[in-house]
N, C-alpha and C. Protein backbone atom coordinates (compact mmCIF):
# COMPACT_ATOMS: atom_id res chain seq x y z
N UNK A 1 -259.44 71.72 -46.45
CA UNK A 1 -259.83 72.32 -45.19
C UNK A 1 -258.58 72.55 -44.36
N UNK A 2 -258.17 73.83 -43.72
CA UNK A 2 -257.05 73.87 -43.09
C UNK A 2 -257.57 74.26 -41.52
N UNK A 3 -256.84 73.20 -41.07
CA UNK A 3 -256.99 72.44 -39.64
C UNK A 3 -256.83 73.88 -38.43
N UNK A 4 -255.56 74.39 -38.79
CA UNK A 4 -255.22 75.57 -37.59
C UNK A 4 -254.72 76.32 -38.60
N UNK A 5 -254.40 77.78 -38.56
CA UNK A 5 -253.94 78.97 -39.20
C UNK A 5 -253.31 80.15 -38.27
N UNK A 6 -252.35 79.01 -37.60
CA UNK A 6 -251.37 79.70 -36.42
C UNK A 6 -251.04 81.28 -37.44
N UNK A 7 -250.39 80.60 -38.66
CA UNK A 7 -249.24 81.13 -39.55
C UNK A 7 -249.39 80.73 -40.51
N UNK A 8 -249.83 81.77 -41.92
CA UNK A 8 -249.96 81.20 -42.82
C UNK A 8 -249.15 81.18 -43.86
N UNK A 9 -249.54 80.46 -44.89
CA UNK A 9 -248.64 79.79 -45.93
C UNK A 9 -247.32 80.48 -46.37
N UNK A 10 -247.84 81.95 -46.42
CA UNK A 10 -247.18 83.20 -47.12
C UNK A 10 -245.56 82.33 -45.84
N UNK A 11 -246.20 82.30 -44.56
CA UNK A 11 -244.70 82.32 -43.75
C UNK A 11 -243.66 81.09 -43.84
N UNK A 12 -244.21 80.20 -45.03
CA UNK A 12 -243.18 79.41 -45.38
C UNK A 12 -242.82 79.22 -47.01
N UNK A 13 -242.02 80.66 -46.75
CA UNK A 13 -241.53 81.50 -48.23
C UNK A 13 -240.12 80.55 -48.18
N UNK A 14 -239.54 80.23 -49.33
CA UNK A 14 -238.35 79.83 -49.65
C UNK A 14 -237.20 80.91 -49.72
N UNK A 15 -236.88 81.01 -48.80
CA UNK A 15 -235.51 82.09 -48.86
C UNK A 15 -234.12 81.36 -48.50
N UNK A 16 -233.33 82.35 -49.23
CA UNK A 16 -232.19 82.09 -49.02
C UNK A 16 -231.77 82.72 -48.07
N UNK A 17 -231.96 83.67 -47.30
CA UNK A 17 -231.69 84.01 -46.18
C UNK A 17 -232.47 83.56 -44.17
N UNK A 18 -230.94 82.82 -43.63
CA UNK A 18 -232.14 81.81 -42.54
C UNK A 18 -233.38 83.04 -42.03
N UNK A 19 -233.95 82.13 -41.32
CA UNK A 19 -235.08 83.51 -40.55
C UNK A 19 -234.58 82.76 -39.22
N UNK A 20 -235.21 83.81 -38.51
CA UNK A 20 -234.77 83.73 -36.91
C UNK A 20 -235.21 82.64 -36.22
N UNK A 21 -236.88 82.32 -36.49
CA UNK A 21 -237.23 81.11 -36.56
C UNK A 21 -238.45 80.84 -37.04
N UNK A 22 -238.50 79.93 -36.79
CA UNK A 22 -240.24 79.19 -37.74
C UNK A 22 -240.90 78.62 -36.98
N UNK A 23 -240.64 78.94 -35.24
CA UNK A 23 -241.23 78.15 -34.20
C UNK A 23 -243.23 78.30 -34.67
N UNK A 24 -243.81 77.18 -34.35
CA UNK A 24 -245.29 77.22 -34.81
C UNK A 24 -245.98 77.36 -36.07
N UNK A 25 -244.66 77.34 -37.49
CA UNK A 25 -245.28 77.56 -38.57
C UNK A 25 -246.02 76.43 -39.20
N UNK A 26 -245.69 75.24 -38.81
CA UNK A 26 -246.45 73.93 -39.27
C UNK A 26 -247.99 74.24 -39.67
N UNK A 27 -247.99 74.15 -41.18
CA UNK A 27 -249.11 74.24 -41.88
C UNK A 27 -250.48 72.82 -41.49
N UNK A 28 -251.02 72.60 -41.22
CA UNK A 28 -252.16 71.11 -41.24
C UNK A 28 -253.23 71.55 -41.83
N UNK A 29 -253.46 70.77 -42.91
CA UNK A 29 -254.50 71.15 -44.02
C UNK A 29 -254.84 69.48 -44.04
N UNK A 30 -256.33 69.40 -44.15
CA UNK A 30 -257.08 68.02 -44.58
C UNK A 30 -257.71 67.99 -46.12
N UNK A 31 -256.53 67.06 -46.61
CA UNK A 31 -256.55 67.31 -48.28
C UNK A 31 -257.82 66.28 -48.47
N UNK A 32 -257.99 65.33 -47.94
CA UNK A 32 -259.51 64.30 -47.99
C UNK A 32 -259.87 64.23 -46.45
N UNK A 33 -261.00 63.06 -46.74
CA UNK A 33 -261.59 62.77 -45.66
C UNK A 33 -260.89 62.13 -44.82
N UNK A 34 -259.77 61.57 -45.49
CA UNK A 34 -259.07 60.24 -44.59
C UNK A 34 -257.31 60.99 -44.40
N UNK A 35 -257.27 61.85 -44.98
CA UNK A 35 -255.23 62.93 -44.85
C UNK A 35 -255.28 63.47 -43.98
N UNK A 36 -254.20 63.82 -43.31
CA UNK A 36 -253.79 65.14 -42.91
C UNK A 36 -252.49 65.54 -43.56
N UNK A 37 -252.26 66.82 -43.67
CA UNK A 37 -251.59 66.80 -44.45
C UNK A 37 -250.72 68.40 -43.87
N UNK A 38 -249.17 67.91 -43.37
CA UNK A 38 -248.35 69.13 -42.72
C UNK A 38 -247.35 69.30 -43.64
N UNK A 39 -246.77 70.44 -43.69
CA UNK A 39 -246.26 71.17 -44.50
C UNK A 39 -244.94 72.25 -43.28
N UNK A 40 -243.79 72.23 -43.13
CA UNK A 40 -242.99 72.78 -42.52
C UNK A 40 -241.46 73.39 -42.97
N UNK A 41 -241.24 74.60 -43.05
CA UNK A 41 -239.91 74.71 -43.63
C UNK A 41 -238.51 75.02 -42.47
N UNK A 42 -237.93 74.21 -43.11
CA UNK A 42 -236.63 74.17 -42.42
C UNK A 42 -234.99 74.70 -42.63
N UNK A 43 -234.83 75.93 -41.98
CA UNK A 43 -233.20 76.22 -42.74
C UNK A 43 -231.92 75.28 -42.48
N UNK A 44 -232.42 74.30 -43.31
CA UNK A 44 -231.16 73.19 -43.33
C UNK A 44 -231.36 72.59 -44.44
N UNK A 45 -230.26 71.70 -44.91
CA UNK A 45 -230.01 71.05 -45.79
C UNK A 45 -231.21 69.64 -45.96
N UNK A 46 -231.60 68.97 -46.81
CA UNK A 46 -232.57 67.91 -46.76
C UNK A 46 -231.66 66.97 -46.04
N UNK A 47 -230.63 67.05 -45.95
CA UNK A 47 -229.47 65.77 -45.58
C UNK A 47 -229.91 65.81 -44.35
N UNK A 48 -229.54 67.23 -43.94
CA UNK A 48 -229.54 67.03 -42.28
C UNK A 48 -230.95 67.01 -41.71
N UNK A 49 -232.19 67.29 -42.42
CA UNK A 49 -233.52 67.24 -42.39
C UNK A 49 -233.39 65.57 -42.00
N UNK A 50 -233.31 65.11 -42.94
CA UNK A 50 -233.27 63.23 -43.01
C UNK A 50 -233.02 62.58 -41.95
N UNK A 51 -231.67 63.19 -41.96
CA UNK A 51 -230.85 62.36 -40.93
C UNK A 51 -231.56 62.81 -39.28
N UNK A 52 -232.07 63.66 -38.98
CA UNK A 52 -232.38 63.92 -38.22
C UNK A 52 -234.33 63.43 -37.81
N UNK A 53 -234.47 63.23 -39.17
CA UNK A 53 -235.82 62.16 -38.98
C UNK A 53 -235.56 60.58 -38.29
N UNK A 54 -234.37 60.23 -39.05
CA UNK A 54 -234.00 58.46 -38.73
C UNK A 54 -232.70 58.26 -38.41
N UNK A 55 -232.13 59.36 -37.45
CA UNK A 55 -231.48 58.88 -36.66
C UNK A 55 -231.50 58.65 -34.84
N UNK A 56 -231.76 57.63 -34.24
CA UNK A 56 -232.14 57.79 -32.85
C UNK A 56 -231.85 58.57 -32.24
N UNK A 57 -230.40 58.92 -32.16
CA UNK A 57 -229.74 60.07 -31.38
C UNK A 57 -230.26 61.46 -31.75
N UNK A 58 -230.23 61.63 -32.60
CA UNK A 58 -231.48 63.16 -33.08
C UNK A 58 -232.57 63.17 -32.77
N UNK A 59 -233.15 61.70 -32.89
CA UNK A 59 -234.83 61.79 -32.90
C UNK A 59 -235.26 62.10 -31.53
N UNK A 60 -234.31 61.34 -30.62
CA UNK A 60 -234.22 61.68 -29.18
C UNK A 60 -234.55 62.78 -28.55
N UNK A 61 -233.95 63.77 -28.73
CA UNK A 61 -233.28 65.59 -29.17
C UNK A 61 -234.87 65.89 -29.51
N UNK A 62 -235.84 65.42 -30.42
CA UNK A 62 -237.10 66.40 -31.21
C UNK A 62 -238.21 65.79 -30.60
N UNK A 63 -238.72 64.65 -31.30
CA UNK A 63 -239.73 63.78 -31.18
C UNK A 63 -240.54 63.98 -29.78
N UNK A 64 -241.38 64.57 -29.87
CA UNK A 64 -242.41 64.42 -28.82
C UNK A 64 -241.86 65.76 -28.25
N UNK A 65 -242.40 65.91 -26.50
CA UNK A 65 -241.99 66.64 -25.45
C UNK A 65 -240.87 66.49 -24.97
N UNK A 66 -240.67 67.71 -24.21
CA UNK A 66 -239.53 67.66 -23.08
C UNK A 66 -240.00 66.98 -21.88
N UNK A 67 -240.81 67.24 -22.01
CA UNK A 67 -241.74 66.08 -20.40
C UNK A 67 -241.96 64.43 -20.97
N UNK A 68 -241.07 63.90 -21.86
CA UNK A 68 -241.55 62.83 -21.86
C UNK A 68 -240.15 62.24 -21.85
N UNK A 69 -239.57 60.94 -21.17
CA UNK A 69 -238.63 60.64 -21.34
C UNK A 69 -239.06 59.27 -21.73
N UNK A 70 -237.25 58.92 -22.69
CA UNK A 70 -237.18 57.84 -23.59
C UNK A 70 -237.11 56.31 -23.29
N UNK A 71 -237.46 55.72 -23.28
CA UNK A 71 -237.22 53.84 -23.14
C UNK A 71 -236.89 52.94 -24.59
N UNK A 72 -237.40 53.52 -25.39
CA UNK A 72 -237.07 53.05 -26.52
C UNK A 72 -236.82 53.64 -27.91
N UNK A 73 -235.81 53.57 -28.77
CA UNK A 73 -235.83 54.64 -29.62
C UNK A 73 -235.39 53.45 -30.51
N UNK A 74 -235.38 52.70 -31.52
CA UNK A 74 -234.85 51.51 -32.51
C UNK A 74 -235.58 52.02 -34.14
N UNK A 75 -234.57 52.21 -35.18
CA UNK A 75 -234.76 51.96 -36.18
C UNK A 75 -233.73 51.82 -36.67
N UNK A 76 -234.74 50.61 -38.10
CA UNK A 76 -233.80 50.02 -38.82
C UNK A 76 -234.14 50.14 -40.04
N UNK A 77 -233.33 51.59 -40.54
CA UNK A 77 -233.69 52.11 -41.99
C UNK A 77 -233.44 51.51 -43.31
N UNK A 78 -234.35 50.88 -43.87
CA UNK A 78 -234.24 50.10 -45.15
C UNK A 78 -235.65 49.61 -45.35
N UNK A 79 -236.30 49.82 -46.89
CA UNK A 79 -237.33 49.19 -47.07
C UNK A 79 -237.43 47.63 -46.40
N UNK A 80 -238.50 47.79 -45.71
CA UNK A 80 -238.75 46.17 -44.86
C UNK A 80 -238.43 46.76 -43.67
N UNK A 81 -237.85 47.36 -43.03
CA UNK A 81 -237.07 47.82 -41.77
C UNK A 81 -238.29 48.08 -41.02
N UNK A 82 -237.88 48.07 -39.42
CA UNK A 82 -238.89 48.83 -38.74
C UNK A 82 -238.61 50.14 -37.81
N UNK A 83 -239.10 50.63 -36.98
CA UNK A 83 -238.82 51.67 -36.22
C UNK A 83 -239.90 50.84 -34.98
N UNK A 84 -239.51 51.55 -33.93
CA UNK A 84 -240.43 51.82 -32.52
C UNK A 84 -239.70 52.55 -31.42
N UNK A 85 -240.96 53.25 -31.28
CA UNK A 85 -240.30 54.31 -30.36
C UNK A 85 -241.20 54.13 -28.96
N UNK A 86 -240.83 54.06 -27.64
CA UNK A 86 -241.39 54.02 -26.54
C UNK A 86 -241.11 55.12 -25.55
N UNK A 87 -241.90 55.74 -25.08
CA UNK A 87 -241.90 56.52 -24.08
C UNK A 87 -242.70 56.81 -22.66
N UNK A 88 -242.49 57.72 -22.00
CA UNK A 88 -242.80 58.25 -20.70
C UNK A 88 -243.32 58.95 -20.44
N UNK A 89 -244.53 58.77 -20.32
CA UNK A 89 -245.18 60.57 -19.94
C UNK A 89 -246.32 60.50 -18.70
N UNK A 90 -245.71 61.03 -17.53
CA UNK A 90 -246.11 60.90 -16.60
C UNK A 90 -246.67 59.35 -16.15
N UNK A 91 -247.26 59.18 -15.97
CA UNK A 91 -247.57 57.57 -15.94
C UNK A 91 -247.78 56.42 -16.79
N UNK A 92 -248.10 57.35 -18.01
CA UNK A 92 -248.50 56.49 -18.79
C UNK A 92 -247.44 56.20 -19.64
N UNK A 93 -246.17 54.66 -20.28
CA UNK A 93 -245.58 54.04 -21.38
C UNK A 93 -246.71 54.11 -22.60
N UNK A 94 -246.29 54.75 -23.44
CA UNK A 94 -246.74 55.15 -24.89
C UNK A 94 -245.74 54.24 -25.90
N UNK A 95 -246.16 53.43 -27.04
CA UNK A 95 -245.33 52.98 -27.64
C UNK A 95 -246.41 53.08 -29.15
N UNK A 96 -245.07 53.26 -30.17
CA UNK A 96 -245.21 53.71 -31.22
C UNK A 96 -244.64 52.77 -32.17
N UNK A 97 -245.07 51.77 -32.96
CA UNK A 97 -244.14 51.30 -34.14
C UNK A 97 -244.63 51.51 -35.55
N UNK A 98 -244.15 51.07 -36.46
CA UNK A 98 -243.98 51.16 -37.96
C UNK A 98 -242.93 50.08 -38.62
N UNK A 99 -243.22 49.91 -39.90
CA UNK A 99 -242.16 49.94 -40.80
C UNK A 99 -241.98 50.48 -41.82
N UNK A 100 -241.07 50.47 -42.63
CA UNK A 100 -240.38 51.44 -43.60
C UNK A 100 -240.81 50.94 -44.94
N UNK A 101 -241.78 51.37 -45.87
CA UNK A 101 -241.50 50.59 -47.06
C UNK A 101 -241.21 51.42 -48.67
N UNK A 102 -240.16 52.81 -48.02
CA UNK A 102 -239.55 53.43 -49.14
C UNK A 102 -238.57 54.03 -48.27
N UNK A 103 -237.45 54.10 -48.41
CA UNK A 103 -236.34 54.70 -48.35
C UNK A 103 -235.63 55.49 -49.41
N UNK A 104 -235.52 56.52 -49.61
CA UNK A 104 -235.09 57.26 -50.59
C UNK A 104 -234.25 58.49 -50.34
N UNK A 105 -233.59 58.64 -49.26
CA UNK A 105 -232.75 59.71 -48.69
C UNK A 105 -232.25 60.51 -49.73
N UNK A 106 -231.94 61.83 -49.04
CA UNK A 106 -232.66 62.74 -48.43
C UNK A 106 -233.84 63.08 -48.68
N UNK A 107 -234.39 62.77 -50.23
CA UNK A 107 -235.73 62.91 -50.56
C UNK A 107 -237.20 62.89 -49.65
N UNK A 108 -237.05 61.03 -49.63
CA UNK A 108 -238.31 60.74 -49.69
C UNK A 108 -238.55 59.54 -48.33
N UNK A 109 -238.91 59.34 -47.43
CA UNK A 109 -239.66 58.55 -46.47
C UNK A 109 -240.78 58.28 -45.89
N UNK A 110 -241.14 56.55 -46.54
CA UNK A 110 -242.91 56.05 -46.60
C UNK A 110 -242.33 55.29 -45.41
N UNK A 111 -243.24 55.14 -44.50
CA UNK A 111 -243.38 54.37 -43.21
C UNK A 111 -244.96 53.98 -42.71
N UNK A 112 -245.55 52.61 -42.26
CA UNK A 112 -246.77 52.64 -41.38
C UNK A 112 -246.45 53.08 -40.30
N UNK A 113 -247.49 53.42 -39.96
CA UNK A 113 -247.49 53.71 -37.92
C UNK A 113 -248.49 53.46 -37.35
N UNK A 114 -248.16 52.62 -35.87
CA UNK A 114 -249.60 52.49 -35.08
C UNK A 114 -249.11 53.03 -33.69
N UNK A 115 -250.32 53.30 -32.92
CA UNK A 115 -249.80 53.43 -31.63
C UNK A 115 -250.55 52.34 -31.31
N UNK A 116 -249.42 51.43 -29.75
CA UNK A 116 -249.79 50.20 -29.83
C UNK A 116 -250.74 50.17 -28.87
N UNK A 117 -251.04 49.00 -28.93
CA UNK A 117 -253.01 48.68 -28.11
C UNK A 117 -253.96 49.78 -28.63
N UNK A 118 -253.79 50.46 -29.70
CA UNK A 118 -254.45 50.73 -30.27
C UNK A 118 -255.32 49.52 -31.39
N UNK A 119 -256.66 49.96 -32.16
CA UNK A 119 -256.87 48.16 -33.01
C UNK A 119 -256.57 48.49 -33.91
N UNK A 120 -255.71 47.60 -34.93
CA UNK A 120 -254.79 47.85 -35.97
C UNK A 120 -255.59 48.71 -37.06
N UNK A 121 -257.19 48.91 -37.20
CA UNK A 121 -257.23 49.61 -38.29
C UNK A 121 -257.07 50.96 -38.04
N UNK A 122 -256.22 51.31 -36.97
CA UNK A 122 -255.57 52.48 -36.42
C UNK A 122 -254.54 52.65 -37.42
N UNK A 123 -254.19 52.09 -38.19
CA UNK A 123 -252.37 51.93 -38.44
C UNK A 123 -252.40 53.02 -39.70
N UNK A 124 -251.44 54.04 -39.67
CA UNK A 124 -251.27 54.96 -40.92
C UNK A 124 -250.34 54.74 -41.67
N UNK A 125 -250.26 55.12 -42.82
CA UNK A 125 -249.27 55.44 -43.59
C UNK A 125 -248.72 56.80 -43.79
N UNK A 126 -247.75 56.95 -43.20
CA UNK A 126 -246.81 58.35 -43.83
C UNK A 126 -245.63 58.21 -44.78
N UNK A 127 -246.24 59.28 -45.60
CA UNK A 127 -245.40 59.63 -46.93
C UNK A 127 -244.74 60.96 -46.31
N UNK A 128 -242.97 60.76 -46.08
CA UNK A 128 -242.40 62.15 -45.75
C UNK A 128 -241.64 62.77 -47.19
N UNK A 129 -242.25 63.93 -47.73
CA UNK A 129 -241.29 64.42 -48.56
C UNK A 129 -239.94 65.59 -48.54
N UNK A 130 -239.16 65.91 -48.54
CA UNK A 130 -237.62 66.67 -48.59
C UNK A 130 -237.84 67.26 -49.86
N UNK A 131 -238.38 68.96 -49.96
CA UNK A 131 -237.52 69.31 -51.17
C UNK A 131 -236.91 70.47 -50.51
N UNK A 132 -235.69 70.82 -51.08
CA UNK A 132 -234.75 71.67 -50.66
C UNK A 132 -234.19 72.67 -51.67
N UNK A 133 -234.45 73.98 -51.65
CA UNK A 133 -234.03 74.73 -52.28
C UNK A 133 -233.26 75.72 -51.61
N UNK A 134 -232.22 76.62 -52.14
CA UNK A 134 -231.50 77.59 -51.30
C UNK A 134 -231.04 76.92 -50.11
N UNK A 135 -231.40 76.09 -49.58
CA UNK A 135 -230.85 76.30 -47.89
C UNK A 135 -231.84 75.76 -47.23
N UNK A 136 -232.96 75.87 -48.03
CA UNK A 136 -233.71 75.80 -47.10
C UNK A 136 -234.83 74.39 -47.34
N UNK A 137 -235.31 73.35 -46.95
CA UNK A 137 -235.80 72.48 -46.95
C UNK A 137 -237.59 72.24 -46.54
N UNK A 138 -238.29 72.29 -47.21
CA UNK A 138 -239.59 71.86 -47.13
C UNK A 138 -239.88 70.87 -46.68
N UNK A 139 -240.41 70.10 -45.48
CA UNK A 139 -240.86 68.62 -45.27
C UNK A 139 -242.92 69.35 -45.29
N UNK A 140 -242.91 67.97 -46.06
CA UNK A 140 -244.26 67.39 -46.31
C UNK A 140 -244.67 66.01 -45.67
N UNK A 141 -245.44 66.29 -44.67
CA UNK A 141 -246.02 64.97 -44.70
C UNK A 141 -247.51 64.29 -44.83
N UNK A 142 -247.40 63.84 -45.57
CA UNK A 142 -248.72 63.38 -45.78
C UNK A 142 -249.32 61.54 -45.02
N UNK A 143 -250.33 62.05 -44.28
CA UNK A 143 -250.48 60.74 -43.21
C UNK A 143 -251.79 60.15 -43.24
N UNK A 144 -252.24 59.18 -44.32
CA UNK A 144 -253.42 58.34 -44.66
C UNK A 144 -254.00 57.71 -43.56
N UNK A 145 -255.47 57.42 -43.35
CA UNK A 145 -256.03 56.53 -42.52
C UNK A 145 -257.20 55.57 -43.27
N UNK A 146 -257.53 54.53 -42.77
CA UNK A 146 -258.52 54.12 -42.82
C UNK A 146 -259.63 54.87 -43.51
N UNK A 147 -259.65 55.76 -42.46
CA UNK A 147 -261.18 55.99 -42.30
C UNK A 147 -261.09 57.97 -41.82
N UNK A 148 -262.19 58.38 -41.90
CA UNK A 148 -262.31 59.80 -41.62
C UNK A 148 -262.52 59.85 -40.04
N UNK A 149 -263.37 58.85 -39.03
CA UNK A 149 -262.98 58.81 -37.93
C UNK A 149 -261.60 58.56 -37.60
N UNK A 150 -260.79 57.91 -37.91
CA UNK A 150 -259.35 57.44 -37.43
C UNK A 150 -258.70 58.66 -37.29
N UNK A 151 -258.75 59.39 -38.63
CA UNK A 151 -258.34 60.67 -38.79
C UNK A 151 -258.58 61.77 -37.85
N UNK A 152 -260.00 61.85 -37.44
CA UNK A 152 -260.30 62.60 -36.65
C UNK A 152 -259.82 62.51 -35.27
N UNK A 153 -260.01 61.14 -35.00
CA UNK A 153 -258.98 60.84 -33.60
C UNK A 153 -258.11 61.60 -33.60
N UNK A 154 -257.46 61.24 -34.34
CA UNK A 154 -255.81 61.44 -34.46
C UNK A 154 -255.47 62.90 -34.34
N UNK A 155 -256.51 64.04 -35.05
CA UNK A 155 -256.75 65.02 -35.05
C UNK A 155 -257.06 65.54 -33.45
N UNK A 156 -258.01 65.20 -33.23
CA UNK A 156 -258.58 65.34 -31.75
C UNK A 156 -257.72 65.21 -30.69
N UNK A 157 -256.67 64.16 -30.71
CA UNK A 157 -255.77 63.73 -29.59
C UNK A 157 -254.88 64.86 -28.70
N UNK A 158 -255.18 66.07 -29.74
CA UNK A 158 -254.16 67.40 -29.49
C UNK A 158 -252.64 67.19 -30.04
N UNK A 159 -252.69 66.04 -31.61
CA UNK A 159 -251.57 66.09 -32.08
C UNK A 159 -251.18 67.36 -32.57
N UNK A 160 -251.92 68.44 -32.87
CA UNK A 160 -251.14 69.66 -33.50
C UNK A 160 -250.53 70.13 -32.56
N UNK A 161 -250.62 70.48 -31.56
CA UNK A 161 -250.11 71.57 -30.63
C UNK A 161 -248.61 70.42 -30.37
N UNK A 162 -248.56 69.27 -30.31
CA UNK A 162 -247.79 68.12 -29.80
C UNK A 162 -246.95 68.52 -31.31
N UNK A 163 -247.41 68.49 -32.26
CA UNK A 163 -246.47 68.72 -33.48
C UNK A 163 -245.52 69.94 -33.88
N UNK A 164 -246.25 70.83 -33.09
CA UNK A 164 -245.90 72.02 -33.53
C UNK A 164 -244.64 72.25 -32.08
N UNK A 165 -244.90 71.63 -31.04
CA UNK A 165 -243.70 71.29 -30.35
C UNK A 165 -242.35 70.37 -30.84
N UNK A 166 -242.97 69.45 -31.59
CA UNK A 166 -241.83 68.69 -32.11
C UNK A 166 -241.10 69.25 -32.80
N UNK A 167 -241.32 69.94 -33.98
CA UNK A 167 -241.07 70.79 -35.31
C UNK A 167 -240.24 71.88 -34.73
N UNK A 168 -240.79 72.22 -33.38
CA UNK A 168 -239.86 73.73 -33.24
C UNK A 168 -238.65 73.19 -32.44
N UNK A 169 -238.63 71.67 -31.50
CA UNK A 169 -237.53 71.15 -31.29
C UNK A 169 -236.63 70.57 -32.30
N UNK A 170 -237.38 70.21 -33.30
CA UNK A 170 -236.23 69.53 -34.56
C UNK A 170 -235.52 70.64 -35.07
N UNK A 171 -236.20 72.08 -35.37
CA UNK A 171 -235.66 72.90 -35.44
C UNK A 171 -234.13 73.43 -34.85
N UNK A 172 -234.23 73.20 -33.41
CA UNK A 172 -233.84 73.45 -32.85
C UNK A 172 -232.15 72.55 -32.67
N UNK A 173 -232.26 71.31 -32.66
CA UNK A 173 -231.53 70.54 -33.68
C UNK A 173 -230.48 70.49 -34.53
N UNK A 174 -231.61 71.04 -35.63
CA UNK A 174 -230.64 71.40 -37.08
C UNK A 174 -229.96 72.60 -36.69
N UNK A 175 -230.34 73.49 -35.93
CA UNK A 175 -229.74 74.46 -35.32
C UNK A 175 -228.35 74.40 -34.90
N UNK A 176 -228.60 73.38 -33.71
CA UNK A 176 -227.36 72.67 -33.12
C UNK A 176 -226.40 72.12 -34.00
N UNK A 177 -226.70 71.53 -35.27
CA UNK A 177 -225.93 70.85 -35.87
C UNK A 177 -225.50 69.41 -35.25
């Protein structure tokens, strides 16, 4: 079942030549009851894809809004490791943790995630995949729940439109170099 059809599939062709941009192409397709499942191409290297997933100072730069400012940004990349990220958005401190339990750079990054005071059978698993051809880099992520309600939350919260902001700032990013 595919979630939104801003832009479809056809617009994340593998070329070797950059495109101008890919702002809003983020694919979300629900492969089960309990996935979601995004799909985004990027004209950069998987390296700099990576590094720009798990490094604070980048993540800073993408992750979320421009209306949200940072309080906490910590990860510690290595199977066992954790991440948490805290933020600002208008009144409300939002905090986000995980840990890491595959590291496989530039490839491949498995992490849980909860948002906190949320009740833990909130907590997901994301599988991020890197394949990179020409220039150009595919991220996949695939993000398990519990349950088909959890999912739906998660769905419901207005994470796409929130994603499809992130994606066109990470973009933006790799851009920068």
């Amino acid at each position: 079942m595919l979630v939104e059809m801003r832009n479809s599939r056809e617009n994340l062709h593998m070329s070797p030549t950059p495109t101008a941009n890919r702002y809003g192409s983020a694919v979300v397709e629900l492969p089960s009851e309990t996935d979601i499942r995004v799909t985004r191409a990027f004209d950069a290297a998987a390296e700099s894809v990576f590094a720009a997933l798990t490094t604070p100072e980048l993540v800073k730069r993408w992750w979320g809004s421009e209306k949200m400012s940072w309080k906490v940004c910590d990860i510690d990349l290595r199977a066992g490791g954790t991440w948490r990220f805290v933020v600002r958005y208008r009144l409300l401190k939002i905090a986000f943790h995980g840990a890491y339990t595959e590291v496989d750079a530039p490839r491949r990054l498995v992490q849980t995630e909860a948002i906190e005071g949320a009740p833990e059978a909130a907590t997901g698993l994301t599988t991020i995949e890197l394949d990179e051809a020409d220039g150009v880099t595919t991220m996949t992520v695939l993000s398990q729940y519990r349950s088909r309600e959890i999912r739906d939350r998660m769905i419901g919260q207005g994470n796409n439109d929130g994603l499809q902001t992130s994606y066109n700032r990470l973009e933006d990013v790799l851009r920068a170099g």
